[in-house]
Protein backbone atom coordinates (compact mmCIF):
# COMPACT_ATOMS: atom_id res chain seq x y z
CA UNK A 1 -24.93 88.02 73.55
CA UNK A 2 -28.28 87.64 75.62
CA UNK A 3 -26.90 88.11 78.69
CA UNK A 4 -25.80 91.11 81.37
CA UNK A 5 -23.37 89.97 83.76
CA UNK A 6 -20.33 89.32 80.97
CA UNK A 7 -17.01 90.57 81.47
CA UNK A 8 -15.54 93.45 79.22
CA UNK A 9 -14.51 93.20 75.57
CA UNK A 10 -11.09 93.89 76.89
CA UNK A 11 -10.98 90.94 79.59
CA UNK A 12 -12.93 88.54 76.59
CA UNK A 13 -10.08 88.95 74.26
CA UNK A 14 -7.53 88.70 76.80
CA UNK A 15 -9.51 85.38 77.27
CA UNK A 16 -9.70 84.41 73.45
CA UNK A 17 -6.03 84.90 72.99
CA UNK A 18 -4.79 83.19 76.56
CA UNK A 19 -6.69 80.04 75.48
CA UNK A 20 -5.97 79.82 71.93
CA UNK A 21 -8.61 80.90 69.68
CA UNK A 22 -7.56 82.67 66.16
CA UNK A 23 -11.50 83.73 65.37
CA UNK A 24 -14.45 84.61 66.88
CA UNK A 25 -17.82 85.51 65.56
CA UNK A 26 -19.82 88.64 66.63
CA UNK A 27 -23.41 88.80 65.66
CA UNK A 28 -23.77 92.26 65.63
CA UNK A 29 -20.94 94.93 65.17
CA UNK A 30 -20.52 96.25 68.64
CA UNK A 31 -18.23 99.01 68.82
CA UNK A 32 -16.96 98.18 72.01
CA UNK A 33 -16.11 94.61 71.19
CA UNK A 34 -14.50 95.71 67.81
CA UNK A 35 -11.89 98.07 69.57
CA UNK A 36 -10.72 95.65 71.82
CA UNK A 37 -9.84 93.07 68.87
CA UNK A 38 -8.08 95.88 66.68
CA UNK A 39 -4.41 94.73 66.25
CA UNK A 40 -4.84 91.24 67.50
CA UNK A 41 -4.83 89.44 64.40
CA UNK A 42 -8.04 87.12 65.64
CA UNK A 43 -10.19 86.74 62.61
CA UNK A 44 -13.56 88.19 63.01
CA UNK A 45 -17.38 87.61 61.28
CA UNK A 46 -19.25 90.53 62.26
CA UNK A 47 -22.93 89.86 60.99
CA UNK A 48 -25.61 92.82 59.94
CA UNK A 49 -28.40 91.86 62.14
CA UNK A 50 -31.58 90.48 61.02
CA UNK A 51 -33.69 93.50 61.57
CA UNK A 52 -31.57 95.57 59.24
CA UNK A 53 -32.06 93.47 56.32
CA UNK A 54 -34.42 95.43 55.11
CA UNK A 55 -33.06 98.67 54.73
CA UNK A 56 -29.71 96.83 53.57
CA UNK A 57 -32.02 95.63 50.80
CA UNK A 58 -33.78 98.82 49.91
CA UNK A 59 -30.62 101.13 49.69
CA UNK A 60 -27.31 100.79 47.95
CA UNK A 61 -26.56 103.99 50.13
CA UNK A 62 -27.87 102.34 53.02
CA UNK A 63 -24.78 100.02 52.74
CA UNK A 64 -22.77 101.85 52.30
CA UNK A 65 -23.31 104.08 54.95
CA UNK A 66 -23.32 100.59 57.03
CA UNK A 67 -20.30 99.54 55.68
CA UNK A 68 -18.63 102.59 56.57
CA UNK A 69 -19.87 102.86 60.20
CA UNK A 70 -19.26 99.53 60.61
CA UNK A 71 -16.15 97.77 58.86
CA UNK A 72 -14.42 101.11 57.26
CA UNK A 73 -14.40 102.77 61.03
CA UNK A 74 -12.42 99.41 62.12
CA UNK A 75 -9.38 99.28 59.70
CA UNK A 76 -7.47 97.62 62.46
CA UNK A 77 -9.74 94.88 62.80
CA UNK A 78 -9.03 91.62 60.59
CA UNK A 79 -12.39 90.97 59.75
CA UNK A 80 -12.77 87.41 57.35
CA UNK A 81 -16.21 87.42 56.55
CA UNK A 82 -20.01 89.96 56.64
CA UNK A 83 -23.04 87.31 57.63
CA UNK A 84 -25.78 89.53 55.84
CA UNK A 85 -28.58 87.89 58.16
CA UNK A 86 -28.57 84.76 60.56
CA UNK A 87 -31.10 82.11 60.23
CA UNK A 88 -33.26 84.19 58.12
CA UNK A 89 -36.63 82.75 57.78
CA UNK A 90 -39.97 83.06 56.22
CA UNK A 91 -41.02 86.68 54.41
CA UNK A 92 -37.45 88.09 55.27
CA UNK A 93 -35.86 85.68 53.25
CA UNK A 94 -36.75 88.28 50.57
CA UNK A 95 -34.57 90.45 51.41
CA UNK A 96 -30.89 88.34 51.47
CA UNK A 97 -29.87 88.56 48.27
CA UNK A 98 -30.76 92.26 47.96
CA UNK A 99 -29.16 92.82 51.02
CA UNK A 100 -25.76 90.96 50.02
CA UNK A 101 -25.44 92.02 46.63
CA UNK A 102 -25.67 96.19 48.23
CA UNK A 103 -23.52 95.30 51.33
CA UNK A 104 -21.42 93.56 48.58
CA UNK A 105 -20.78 96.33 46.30
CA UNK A 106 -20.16 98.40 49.69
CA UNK A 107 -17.39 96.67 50.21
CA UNK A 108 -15.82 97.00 46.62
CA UNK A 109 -16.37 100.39 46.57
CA UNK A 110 -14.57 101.30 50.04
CA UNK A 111 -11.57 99.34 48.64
CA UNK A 112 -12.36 95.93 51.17
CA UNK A 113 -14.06 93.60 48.13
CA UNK A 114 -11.82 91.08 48.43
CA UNK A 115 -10.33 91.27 52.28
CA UNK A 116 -14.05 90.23 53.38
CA UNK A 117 -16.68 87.77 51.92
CA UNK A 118 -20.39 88.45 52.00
CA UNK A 119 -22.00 85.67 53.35
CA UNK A 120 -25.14 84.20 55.66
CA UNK A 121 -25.66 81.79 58.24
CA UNK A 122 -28.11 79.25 57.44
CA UNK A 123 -30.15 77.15 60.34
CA UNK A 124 -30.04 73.74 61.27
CA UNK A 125 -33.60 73.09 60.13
CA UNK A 126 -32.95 74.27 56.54
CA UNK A 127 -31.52 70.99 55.61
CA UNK A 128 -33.77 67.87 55.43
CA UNK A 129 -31.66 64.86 54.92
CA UNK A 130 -28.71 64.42 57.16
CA UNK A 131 -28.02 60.66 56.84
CA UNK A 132 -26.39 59.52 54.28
CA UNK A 133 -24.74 62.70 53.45
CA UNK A 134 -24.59 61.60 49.70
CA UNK A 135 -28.61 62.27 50.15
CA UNK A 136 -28.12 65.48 51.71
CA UNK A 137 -31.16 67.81 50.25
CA UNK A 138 -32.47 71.11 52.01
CA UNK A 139 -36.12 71.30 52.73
CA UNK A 140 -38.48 72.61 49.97
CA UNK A 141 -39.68 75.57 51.73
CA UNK A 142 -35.46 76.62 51.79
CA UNK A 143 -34.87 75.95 48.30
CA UNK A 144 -36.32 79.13 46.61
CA UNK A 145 -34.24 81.01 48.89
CA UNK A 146 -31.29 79.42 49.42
CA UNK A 147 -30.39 78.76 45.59
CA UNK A 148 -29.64 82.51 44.41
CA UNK A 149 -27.68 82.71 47.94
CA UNK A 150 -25.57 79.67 46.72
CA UNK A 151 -25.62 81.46 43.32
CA UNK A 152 -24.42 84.96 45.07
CA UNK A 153 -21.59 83.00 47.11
CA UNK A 154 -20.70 80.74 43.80
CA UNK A 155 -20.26 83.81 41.94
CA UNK A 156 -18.26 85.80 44.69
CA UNK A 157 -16.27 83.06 45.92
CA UNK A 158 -17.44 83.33 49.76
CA UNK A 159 -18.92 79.98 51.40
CA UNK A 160 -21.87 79.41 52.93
CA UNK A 161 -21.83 79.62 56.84
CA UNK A 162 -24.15 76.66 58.65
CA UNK A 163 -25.00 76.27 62.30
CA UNK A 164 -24.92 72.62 62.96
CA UNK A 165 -25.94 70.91 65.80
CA UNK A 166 -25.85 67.16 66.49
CA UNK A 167 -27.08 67.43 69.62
CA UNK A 168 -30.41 68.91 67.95
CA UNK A 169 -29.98 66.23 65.18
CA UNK A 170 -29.95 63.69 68.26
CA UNK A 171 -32.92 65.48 70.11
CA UNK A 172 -35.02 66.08 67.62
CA UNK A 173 -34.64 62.43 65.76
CA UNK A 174 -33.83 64.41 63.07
CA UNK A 175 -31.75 61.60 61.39
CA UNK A 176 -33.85 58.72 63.22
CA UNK A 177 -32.79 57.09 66.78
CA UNK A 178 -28.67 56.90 66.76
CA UNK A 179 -27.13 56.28 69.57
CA UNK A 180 -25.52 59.41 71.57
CA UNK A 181 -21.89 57.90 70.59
CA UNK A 182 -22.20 58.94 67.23
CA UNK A 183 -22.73 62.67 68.17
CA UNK A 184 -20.25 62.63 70.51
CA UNK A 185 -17.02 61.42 68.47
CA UNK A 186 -17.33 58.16 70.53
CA UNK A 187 -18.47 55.94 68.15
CA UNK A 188 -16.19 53.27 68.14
CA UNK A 189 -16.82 52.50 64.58
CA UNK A 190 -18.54 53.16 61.11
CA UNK A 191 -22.11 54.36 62.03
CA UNK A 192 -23.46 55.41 58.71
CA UNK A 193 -21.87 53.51 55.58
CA UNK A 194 -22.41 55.52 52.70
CA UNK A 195 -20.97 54.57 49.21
CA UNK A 196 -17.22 54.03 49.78
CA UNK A 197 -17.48 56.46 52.59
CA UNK A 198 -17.81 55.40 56.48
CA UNK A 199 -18.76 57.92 59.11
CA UNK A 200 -18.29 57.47 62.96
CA UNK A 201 -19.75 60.90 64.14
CA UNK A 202 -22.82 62.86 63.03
CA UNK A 203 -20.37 66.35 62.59
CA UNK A 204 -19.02 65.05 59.47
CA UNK A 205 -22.46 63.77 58.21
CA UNK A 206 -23.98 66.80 58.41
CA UNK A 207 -20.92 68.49 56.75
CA UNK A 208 -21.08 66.65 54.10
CA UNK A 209 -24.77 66.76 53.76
CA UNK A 210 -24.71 70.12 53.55
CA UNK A 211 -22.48 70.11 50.63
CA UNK A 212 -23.97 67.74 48.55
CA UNK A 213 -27.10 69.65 49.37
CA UNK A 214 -25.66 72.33 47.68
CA UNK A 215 -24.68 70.53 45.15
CA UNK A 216 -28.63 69.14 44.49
CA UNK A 217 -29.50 72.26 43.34
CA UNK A 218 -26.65 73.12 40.74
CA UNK A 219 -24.08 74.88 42.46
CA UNK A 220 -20.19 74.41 43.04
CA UNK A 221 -17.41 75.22 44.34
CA UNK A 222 -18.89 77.45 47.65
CA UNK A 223 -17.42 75.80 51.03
CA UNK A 224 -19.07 75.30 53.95
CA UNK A 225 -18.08 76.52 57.14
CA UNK A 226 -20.03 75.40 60.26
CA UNK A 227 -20.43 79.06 62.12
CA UNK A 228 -22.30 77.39 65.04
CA UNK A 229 -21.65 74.23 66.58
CA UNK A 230 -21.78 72.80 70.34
CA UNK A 231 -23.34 70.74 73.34
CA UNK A 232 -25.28 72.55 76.44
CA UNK A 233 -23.93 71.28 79.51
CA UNK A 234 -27.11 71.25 81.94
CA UNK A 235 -31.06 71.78 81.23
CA UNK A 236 -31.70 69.26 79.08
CA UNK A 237 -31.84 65.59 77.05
CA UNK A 238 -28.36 64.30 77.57
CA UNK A 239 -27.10 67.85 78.44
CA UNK A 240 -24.13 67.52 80.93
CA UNK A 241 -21.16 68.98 81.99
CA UNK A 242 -19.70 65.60 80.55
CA UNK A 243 -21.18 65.46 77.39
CA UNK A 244 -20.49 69.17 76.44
CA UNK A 245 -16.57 68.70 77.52
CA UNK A 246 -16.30 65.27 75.41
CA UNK A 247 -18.17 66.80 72.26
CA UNK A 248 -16.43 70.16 72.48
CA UNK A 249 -12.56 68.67 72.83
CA UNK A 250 -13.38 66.04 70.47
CA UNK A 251 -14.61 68.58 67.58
CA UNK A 252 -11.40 70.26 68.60
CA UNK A 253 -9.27 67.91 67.93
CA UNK A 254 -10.86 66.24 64.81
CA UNK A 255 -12.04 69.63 62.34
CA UNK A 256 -8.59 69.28 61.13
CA UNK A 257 -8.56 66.36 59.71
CA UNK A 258 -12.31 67.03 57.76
CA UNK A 259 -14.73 64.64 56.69
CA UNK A 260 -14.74 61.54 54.63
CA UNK A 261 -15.15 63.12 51.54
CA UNK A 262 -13.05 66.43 52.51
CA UNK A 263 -10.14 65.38 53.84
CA UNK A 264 -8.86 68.75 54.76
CA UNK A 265 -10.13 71.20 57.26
CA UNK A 266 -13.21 72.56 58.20
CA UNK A 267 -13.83 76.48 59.89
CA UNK A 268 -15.32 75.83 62.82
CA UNK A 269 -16.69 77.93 65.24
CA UNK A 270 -18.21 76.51 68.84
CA UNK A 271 -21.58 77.78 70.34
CA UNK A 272 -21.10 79.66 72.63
CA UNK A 273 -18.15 81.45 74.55
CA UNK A 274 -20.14 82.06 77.77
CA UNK A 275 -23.43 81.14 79.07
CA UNK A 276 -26.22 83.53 78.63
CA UNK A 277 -28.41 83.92 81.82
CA UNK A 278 -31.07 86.09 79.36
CA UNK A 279 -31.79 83.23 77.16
CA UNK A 280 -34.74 80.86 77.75
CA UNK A 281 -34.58 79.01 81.19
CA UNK A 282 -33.12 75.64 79.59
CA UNK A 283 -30.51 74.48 77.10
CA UNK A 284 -30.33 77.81 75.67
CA UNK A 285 -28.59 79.42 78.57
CA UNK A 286 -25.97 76.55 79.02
CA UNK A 287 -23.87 76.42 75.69
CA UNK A 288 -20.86 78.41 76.90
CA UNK A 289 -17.35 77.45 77.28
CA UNK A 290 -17.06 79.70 80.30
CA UNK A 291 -18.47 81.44 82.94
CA UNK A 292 -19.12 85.20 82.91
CA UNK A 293 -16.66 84.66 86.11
CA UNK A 294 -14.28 83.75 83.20
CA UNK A 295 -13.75 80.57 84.70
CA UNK A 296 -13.89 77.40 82.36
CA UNK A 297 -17.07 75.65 82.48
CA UNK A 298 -15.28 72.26 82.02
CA UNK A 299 -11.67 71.52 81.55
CA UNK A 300 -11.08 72.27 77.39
CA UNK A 301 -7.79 72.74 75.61
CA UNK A 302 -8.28 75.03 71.93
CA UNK A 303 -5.16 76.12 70.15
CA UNK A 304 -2.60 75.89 72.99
C-alpha cells in the first residue's frame, strides 16, 4: 500500500479476522504480510507486479523461480488466485498472456495448478458500455488484448478479476447523468430497465456488463469477480464519510444475493482497507475502511 504510517501485518490480520473478512488481496507478495496470514485460513490474491511482467514473459525459468520464492515458500498460506498484472495498459499489454501462460505452467509444475488460478485485474476504463448491461462491450483499444486473456482464463477455468467503481462511473458520466441513488444502493426503484431485467444500483450493471462484454467477443463460461470496489469518504465529488459508509454496508449486504441475471454471489473485494497518506492529495488517499490508528473510519459491519 502507498502509505508509511500502517500498522504491522500482524496487528492487520488480527484486524481482518476480528471484523470478519475471509479474503484479502495483496498486490505484491510481501513477505512480511504473507507470514502473518499463514494458518489463518483467509483467502489470499497475491498479484506479480506490473513491472515484472516482463521478465515473467521472457522466461519460463523466470516463473518459476517466482513461483517458488513467492507461493512455494508460503505453503501455509491459502492463496485463491495469482493476478499476473493489474490494470495493464498500453505496450505492456504484450506481455499478459506470456506472462500467465509461464507463471501458469509454474504452478503445475510445483504441484499448485489447480489450488490457485492465474488471473488479471482489468481497469474500470476497459469497458465502454455500462448501461444496459445487455450492451456491455469493452473499448476497442482493450479488445486485442483482452480476448486471448478471456481465452487463457476460458481455457484454465480462472475468472477474470475487474475493479469497478460506480463512484467513477458517477464522476466521470461514464454511463450519462444518474442520479447518486443509483450508485449508492438507494435507488428506490428500477433505474435501468433492460429486457426482462430491472436494475436499482449501478454495481450490478456494471457486473453484468462486464459479462456480457465478455461474452461479445466469443467467450464463456469465465466469472467475474470485482477485485476492487468502493467510495472515498472526503476529497472529492460526493465523497463523504456518509456516502462511503452507505455504499460500503450496502455492497455488503447485497453481493450475496448477485445481479439480475446472476442470481447467486459475486467475490467481492472493497477498495481499500486503510487510507493511504502517499497517494495523490485527493480521493485517492481516502478509500480506506480504517485508519492506520486501526480505528474504523465509519461505523461498518463485514462478516460478523
Amino acid at each position: 500500500m502507498s502509505a508509511n504510517n500502517l500498522p504491522p501485518p500482524s496487528t492487520v490480520v488480527g484486524m481482518l479476522r476480528d471484523n470478519g473478512f475471509n479474503s484479502v488481496r495483496l498486490y505484491a507478495p510481501d513477505r512480511d504480510a504473507l507470514a502473518a496470514l499463514a494458518g489463518t485460513g483467509i483467502g489470499v490474491i497475491v498479484g506479480a507486479p506490473n513491472y515484472v511482467l516482463p521478465e515473467l514473459a521472457a522466461s519460463g525459468s523466470a516463473a518459476a523461480a517466482w513461483v517458488r520464492a513467492n507461493i512455494a515458500a508460503h505453503p501455509d498460506v491459502s492463496f485463491r488466485y495469482l493476478t499476473v498484472g493489474n490494470e495493464v495498459a498500453g505496450s505492456d499489454t504484450q506481455y499478459l498472456v506470456p506472462a500467465m501462460e509461464n507463471v501458469h505452467g509454474a504452478l503445475a509444475a510445483a504441484g499448485l495448478g489447480d489450488a490457485v488460478k492465474v488471473t488479471t485485474a482489468i481497469s474500470q476504463a476497459t469497458i465502454a458500455v455500462h448501461v444496459p448491461p445487455s450492451a456491455g462491450e469493452f473499448a476497442d483499444e482493450s479488445k486485442p488484448f483482452l480476448l486471448p486473456v478471456l481465452q487463457f482464463l476460458e481455457r484454465t477455468g480462472a475468472p477474470l478479476l475487474a475493479n469497478l467503481y460506480p463512484y467513477f462511473v458517477y464522476t466521470y458520466k461514464a454511463a450519462g447523468d444518474m442520479d447518486v441513488g443509483f450508485m449508492l444502493f438507494t435507488a428506490p426503484g428500477t433505474v435501468v430497465q433492460d429486457g426482462e431485467y430491472g436494475y436499482q444500483n449501478m454495481f450490478d450493471a456494471s457486473v453484468d456488463a462486464v459479462h456480457a462484454a465478455v461474452e461479445r467477443l466469443g467467450v464463456s463460461g469465465v466469472d467475474v469477480v470485482v477485485s476492487e470496489t468502493g467510495w472515498p469518504s472526503a476529497g472529492g465529488e460526493e465523497a463523504s464519510v456518509e456516502n462511503a459508509r452507505t455504499y460500503n454496508q450496502n455492497l455488503v449486504g447485497h453481493v450475496g444475493k448477485g445481479t439480475p441475471r446472476r442470481p447467486w454471489k459475486v467475490e467481492t473485494y472493497v477498495f481499500s482497507l486503510f487510507n493511504e497518506n502517499l497517494k495523490e492529495a485527493g480521493v485517492e488517499q481516502n478509500w480506506g475502511l480504517f485508519y492506520p490508528s486501526t480505528d474504523k473510519v465509519y461505523p461498518i459491519t463485514f462478516g460478523k
